[in-house]
Protein backbone atom coordinates (compact mmCIF):
# COMPACT_ATOMS: atom_id res chain seq x y z
CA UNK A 1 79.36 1.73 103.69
CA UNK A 2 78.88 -0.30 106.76
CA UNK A 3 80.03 -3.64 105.10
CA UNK A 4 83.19 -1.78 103.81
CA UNK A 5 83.87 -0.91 107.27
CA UNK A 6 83.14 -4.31 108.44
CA UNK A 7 85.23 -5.94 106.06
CA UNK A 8 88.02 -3.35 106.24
CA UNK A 9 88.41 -4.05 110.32
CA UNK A 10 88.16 -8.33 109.39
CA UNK A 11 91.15 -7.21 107.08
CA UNK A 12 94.66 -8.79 108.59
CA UNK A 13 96.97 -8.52 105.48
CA UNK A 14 97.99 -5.36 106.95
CA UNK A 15 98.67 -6.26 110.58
CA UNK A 16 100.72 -9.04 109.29
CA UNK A 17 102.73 -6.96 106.65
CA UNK A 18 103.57 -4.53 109.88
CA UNK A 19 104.72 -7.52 111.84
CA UNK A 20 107.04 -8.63 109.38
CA UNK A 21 108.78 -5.04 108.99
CA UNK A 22 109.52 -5.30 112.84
CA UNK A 23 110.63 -8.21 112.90
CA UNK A 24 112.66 -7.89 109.66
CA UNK A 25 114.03 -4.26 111.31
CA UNK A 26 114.80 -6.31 114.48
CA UNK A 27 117.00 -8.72 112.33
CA UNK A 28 119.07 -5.52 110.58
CA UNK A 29 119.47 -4.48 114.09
CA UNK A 30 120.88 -7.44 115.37
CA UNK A 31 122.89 -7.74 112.17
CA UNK A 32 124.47 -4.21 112.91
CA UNK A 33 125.34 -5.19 116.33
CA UNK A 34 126.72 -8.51 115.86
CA UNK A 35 128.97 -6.80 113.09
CA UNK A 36 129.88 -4.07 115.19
CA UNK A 37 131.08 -6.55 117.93
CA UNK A 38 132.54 -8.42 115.48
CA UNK A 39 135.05 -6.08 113.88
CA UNK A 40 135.78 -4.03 117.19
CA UNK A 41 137.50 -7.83 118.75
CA UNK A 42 139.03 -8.45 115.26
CA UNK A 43 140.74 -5.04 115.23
CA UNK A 44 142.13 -5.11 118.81
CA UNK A 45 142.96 -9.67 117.83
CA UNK A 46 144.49 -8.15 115.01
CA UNK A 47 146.07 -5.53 117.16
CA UNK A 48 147.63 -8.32 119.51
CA UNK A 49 148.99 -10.30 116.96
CA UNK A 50 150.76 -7.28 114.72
CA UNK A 51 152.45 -6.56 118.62
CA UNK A 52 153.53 -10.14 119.53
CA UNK A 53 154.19 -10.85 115.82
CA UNK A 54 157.00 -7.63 116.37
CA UNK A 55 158.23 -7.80 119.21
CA UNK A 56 159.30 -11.51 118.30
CA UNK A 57 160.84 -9.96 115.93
CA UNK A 58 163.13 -7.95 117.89
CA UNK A 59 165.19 -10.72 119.09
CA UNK A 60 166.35 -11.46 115.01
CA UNK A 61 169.40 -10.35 113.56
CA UNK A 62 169.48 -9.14 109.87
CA UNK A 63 172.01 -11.11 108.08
């Protein structure tokens, strides 16, 4: 019982599968936020253009 103790504590594969979940969670989270950011600016870019694009427009006749 005492070497299965021993050996379980001298045991890393664990400890390392834990690290990479965090650090494969912190990647997803910086994912989501870089995503986020990402399609907030193209909606209001987007935004900006659809209103210059228009009021360009205005200026046109329709022949």
């Amino acid at each position: 019982m005492i070497k299965f103790i021993k050996n379980f504590r001298a045991d890393e594969n664990g400890a390392v599968t834990v690290d990479w979940v965090v650090l494969t969670a912190a990647v997803v989270g910086l994912a989501v936020a870089a995503y986020s950011t990402i399609e907030t600016n193209s909606k209001a870019l987007i935004g900006a253009a659809a209103t210059a694009v228009s009021g360009e427009n205005d200026g046109f006749s329709k022949e």
